[in-house]
PDB file of N, CA and C in Angstrom:
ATOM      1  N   UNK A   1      71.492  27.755 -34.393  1.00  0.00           N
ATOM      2  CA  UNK A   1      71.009  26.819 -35.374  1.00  0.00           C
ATOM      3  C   UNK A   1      69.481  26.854 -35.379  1.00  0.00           C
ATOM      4  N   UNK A   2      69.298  26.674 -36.698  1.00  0.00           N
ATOM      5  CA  UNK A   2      67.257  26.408 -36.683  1.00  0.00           C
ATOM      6  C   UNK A   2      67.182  25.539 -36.920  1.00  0.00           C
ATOM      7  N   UNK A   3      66.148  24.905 -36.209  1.00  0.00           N
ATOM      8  CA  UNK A   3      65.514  23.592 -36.311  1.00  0.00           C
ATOM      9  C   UNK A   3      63.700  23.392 -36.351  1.00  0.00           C
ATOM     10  N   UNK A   4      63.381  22.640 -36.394  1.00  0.00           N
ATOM     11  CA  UNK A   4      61.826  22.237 -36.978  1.00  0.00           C
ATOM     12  C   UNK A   4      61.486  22.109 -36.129  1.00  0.00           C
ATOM     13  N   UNK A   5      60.247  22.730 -35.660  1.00  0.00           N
ATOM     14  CA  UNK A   5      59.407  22.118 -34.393  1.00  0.00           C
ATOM     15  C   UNK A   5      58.252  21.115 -34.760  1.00  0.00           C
ATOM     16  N   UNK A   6      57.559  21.731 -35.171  1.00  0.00           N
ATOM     17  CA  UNK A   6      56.119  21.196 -35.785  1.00  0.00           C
ATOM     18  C   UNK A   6      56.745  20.076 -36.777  1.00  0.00           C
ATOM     19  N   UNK A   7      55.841  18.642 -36.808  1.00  0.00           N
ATOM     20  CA  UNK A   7      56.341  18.220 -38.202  1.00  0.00           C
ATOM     21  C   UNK A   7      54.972  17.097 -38.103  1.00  0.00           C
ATOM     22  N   UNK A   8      54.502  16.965 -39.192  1.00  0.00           N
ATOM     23  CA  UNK A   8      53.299  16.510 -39.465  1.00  0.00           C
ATOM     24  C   UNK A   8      52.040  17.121 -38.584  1.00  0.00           C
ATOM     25  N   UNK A   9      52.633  18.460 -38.230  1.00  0.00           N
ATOM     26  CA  UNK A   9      51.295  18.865 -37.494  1.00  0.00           C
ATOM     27  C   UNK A   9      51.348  18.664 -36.093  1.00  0.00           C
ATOM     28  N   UNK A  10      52.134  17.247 -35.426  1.00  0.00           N
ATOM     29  CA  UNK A  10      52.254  17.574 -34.270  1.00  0.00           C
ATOM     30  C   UNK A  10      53.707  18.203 -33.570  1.00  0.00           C
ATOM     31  N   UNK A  11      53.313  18.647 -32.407  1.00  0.00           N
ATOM     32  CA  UNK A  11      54.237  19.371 -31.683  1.00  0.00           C
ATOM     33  C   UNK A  11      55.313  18.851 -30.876  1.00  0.00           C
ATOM     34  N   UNK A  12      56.836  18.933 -31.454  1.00  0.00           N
ATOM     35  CA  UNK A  12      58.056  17.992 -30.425  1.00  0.00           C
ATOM     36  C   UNK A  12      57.921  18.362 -29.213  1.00  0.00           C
ATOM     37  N   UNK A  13      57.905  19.864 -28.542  1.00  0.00           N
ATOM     38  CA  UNK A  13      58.581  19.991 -27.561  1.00  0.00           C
ATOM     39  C   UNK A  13      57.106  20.646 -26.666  1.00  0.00           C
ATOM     40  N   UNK A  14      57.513  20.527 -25.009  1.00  0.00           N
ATOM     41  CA  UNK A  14      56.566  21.372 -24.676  1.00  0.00           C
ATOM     42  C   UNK A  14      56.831  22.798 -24.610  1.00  0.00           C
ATOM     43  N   UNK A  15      55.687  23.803 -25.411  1.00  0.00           N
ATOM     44  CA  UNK A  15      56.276  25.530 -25.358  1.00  0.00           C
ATOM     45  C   UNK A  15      55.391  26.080 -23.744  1.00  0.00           C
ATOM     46  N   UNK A  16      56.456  27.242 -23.617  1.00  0.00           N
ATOM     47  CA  UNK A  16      55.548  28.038 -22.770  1.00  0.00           C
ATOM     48  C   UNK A  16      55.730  29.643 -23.655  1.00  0.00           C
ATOM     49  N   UNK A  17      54.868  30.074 -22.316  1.00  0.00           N
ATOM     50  CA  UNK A  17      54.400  31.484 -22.723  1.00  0.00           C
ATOM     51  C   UNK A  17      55.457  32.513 -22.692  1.00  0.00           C
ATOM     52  N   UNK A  18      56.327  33.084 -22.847  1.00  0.00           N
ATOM     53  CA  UNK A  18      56.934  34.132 -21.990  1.00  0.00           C
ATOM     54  C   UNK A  18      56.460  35.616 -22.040  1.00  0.00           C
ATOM     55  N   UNK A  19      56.364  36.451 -21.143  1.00  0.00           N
ATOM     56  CA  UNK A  19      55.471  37.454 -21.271  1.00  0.00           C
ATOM     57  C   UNK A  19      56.641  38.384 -20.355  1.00  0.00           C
ATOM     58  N   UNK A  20      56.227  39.789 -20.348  1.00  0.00           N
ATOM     59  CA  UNK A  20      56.145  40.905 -19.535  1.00  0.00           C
ATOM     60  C   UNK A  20      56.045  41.430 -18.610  1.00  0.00           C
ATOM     61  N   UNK A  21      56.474  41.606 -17.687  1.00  0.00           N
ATOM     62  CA  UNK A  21      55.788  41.790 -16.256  1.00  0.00           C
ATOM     63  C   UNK A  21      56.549  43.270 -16.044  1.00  0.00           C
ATOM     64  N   UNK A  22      55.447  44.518 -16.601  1.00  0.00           N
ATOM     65  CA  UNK A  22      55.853  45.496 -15.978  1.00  0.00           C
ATOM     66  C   UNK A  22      56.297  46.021 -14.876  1.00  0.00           C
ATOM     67  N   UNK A  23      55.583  45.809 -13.846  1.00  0.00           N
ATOM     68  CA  UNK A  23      55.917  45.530 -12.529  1.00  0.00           C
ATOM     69  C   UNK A  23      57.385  45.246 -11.588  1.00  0.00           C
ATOM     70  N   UNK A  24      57.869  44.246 -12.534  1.00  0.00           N
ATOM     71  CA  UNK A  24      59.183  43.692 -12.308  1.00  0.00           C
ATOM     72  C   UNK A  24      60.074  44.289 -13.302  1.00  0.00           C
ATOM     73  N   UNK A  25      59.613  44.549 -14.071  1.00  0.00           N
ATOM     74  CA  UNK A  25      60.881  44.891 -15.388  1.00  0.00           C
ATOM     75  C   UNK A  25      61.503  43.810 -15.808  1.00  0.00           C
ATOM     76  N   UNK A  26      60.564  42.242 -15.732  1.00  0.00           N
ATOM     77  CA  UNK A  26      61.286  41.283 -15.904  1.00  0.00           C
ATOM     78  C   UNK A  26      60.191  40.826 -17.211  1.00  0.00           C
ATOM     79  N   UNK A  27      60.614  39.656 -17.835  1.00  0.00           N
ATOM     80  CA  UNK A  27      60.380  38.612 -18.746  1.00  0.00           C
ATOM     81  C   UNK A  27      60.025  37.463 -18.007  1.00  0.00           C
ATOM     82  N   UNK A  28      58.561  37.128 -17.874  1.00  0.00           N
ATOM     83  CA  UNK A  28      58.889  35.883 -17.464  1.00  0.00           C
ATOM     84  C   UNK A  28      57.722  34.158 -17.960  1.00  0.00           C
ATOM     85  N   UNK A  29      57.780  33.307 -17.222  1.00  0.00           N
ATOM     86  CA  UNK A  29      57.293  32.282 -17.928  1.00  0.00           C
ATOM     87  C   UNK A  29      55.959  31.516 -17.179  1.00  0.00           C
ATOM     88  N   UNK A  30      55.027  31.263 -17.822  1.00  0.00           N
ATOM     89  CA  UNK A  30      53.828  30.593 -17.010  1.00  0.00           C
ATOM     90  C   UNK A  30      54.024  29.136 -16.817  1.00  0.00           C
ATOM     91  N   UNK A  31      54.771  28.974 -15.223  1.00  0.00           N
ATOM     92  CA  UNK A  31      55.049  27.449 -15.455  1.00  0.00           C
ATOM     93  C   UNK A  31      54.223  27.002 -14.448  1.00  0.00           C
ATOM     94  N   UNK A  32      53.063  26.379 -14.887  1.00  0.00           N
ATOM     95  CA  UNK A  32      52.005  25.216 -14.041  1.00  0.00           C
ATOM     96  C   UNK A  32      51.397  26.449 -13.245  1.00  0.00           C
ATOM     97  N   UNK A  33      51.199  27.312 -13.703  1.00  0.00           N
ATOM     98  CA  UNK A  33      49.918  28.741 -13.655  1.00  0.00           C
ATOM     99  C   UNK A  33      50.829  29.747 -12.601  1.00  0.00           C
ATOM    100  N   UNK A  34      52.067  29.455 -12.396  1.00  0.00           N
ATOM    101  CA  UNK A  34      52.986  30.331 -11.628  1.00  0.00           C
ATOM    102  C   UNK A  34      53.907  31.072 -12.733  1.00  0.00           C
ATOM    103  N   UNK A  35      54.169  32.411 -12.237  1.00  0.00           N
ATOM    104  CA  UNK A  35      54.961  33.640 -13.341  1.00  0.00           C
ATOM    105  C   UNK A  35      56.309  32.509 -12.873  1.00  0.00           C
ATOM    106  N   UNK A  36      57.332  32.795 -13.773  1.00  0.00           N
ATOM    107  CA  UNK A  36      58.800  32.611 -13.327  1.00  0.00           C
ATOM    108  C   UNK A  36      59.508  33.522 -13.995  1.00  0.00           C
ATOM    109  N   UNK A  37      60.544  33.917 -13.148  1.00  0.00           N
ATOM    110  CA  UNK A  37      61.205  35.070 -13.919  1.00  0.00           C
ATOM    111  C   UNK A  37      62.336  34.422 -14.616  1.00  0.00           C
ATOM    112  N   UNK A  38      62.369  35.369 -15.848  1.00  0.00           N
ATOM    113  CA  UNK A  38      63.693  35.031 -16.000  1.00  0.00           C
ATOM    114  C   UNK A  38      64.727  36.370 -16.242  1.00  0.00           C
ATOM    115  N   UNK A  39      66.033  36.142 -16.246  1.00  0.00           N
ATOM    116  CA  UNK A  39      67.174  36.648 -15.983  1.00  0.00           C
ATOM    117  C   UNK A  39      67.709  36.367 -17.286  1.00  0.00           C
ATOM    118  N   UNK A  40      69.019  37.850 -17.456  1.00  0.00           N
ATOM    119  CA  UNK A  40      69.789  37.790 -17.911  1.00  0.00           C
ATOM    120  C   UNK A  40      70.848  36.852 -18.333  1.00  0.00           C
ATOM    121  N   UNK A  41      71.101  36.050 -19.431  1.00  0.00           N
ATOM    122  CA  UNK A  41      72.201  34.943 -19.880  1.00  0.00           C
ATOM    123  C   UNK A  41      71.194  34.139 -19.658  1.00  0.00           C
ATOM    124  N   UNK A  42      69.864  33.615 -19.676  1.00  0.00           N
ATOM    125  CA  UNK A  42      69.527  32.703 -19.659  1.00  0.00           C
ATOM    126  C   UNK A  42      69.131  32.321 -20.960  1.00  0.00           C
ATOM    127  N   UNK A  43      69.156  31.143 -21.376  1.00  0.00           N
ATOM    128  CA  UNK A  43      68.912  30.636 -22.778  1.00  0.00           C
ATOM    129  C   UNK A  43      67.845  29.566 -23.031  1.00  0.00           C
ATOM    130  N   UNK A  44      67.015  29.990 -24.211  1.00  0.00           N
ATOM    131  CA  UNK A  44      65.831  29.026 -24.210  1.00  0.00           C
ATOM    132  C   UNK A  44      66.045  29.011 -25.924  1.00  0.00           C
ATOM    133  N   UNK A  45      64.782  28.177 -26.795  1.00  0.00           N
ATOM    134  CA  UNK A  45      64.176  28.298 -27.594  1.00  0.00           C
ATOM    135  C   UNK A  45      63.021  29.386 -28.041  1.00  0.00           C
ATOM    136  N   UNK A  46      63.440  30.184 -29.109  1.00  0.00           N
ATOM    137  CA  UNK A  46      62.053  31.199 -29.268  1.00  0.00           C
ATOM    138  C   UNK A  46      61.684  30.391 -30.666  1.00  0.00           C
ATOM    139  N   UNK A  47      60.282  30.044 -30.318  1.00  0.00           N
ATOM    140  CA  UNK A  47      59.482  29.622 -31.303  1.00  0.00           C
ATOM    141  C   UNK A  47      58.691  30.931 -32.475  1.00  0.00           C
ATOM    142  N   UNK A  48      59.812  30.827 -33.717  1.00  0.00           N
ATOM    143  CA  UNK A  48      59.172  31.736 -34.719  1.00  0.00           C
ATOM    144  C   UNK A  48      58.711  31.122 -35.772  1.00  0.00           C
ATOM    145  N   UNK A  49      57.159  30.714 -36.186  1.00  0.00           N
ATOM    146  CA  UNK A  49      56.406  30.117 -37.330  1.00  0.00           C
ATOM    147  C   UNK A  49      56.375  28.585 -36.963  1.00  0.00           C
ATOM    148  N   UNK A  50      57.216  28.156 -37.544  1.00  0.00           N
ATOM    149  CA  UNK A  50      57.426  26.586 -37.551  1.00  0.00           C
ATOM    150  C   UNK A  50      58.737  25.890 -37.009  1.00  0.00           C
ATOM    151  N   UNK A  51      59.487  26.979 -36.580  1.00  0.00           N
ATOM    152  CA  UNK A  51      60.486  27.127 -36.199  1.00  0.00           C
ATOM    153  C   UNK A  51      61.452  27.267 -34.722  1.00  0.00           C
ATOM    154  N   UNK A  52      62.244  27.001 -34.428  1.00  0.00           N
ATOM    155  CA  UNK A  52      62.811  27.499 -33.400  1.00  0.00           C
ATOM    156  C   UNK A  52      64.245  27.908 -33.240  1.00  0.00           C
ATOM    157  N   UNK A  53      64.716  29.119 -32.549  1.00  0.00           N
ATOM    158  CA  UNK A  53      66.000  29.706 -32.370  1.00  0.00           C
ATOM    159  C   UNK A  53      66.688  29.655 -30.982  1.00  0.00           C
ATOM    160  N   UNK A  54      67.610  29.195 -30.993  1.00  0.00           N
ATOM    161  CA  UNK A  54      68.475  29.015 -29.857  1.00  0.00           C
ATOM    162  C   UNK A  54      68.716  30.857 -29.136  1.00  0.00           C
ATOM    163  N   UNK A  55      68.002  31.179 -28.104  1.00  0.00           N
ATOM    164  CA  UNK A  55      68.186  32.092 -28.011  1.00  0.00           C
ATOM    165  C   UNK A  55      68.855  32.646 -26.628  1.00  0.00           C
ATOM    166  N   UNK A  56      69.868  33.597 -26.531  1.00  0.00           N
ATOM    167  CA  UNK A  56      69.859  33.991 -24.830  1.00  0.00           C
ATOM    168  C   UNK A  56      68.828  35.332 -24.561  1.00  0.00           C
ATOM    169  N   UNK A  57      68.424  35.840 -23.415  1.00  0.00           N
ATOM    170  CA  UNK A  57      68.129  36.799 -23.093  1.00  0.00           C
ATOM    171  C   UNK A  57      69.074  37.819 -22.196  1.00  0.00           C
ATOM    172  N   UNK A  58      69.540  39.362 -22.878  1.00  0.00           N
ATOM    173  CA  UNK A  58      69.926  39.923 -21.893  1.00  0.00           C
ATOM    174  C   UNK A  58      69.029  41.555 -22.184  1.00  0.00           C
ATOM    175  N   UNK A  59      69.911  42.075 -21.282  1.00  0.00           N
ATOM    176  CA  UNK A  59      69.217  43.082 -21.379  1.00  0.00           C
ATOM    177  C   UNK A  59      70.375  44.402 -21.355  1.00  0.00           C
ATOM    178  N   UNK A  60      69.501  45.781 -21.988  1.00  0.00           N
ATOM    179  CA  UNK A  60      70.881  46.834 -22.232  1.00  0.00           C
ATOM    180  C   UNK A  60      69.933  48.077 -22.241  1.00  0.00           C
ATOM    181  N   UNK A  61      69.284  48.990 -22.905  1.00  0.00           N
ATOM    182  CA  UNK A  61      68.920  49.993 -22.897  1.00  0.00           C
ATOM    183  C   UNK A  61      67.419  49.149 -22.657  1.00  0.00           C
ATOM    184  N   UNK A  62      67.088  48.015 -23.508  1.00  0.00           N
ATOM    185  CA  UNK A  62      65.600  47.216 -23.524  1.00  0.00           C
ATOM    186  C   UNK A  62      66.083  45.679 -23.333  1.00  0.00           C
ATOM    187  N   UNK A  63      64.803  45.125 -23.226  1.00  0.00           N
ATOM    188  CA  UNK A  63      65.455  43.584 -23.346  1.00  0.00           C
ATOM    189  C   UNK A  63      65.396  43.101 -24.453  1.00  0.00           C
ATOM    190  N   UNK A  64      66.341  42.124 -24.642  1.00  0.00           N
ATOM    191  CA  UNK A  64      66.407  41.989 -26.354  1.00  0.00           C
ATOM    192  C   UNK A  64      67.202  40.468 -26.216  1.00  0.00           C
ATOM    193  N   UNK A  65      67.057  39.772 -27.488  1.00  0.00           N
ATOM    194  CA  UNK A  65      67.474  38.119 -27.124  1.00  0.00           C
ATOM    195  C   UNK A  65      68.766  38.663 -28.092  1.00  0.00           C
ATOM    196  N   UNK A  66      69.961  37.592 -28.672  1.00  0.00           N
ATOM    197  CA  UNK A  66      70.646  36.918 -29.158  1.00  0.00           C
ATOM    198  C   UNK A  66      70.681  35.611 -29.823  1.00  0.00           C
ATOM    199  N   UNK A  67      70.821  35.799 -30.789  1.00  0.00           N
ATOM    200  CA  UNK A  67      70.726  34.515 -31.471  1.00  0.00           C
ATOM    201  C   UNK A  67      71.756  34.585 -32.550  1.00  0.00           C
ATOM    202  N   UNK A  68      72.628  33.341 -32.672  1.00  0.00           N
ATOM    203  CA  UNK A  68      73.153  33.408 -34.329  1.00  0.00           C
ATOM    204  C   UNK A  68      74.206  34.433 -34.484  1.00  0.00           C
ATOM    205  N   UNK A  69      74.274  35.382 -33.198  1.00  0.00           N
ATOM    206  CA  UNK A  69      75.139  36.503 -33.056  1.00  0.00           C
ATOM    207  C   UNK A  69      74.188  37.680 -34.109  1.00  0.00           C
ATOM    208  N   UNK A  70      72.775  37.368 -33.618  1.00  0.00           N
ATOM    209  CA  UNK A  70      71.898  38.723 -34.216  1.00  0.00           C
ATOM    210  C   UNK A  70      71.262  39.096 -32.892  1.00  0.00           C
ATOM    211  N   UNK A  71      70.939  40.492 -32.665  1.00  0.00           N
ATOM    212  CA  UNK A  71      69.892  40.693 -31.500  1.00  0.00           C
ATOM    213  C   UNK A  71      68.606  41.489 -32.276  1.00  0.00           C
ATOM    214  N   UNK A  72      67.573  40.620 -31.276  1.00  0.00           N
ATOM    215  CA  UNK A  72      66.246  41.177 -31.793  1.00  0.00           C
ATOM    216  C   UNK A  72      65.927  41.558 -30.400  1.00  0.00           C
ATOM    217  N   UNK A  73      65.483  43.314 -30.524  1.00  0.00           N
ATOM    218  CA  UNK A  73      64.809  43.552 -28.997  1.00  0.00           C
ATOM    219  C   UNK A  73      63.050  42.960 -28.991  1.00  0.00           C
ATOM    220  N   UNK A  74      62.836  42.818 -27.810  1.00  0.00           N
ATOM    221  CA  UNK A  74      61.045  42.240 -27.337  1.00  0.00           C
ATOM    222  C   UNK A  74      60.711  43.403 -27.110  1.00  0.00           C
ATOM    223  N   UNK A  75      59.698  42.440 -27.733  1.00  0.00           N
ATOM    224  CA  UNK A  75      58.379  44.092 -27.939  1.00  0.00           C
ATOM    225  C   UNK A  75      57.554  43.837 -26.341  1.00  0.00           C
ATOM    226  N   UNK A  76      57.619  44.661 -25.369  1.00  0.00           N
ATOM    227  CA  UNK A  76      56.999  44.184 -24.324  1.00  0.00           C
ATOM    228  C   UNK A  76      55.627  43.786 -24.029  1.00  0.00           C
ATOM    229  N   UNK A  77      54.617  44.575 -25.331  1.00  0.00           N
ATOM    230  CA  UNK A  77      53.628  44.133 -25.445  1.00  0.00           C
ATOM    231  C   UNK A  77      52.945  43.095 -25.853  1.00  0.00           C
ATOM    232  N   UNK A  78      53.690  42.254 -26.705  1.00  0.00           N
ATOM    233  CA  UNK A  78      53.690  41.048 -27.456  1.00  0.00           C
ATOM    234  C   UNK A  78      54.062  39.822 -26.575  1.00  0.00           C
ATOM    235  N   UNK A  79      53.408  38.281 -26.525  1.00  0.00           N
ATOM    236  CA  UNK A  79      53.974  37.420 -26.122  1.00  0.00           C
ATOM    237  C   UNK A  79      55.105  36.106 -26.699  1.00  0.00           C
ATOM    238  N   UNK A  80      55.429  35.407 -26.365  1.00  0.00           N
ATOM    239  CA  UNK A  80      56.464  34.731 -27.178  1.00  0.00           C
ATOM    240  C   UNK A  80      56.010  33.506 -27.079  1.00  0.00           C
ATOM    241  N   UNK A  81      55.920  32.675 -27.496  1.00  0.00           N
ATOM    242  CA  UNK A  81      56.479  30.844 -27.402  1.00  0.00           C
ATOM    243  C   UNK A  81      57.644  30.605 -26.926  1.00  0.00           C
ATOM    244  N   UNK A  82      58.277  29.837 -25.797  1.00  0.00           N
ATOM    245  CA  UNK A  82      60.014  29.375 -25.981  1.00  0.00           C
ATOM    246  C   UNK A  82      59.790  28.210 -25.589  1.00  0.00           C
ATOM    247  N   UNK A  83      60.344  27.601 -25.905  1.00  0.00           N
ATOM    248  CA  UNK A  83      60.998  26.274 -25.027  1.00  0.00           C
ATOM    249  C   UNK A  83      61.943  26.116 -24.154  1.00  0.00           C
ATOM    250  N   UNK A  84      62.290  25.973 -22.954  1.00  0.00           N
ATOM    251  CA  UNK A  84      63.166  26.323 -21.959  1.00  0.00           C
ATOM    252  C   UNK A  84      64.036  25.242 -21.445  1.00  0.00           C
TER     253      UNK A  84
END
């Protein structure tokens, strides 16, 4: 389901970062200036525009989320918004 994040400009939820960690071959999240990893089947919010998608993360040839029963693979270079 999509739902509204933003609405009059301010922000409902708190987002974090999720990023890349070559190193690990993991995805993970800046919580209170510490990496956290995350794992496979785990499910957050990906914040796209104004928006947000109920998403899981797994992984198969790349890592790539689920949503809606669509998969979009992550670009590893790029960072995300989620809500967790």
């Amino acid at each position: 389901m999509i739902k509204r994040v933003i609405e009059g400009g301010t922000l409902m939820n708190t987002l974090d970062k999720m990023f890349y960690n070559p190193e690990r071959n993991r995805w993970s999240v800046d919580y209170q200036g510490h990496p956290c990893e995350l794992h496979c089947g785990i499910g957050f919010e990906l914040i796209v525009g104004y928006y947000c998608l109920k998403c899981t993360l797994e992984f198969g040839n790349c890592w790539y989320v689920i949503t809606e029963g669509v998969r979009f693979n992550l670009n590893e270079k790029q960072g995300y918004q989620v809500i967790l």
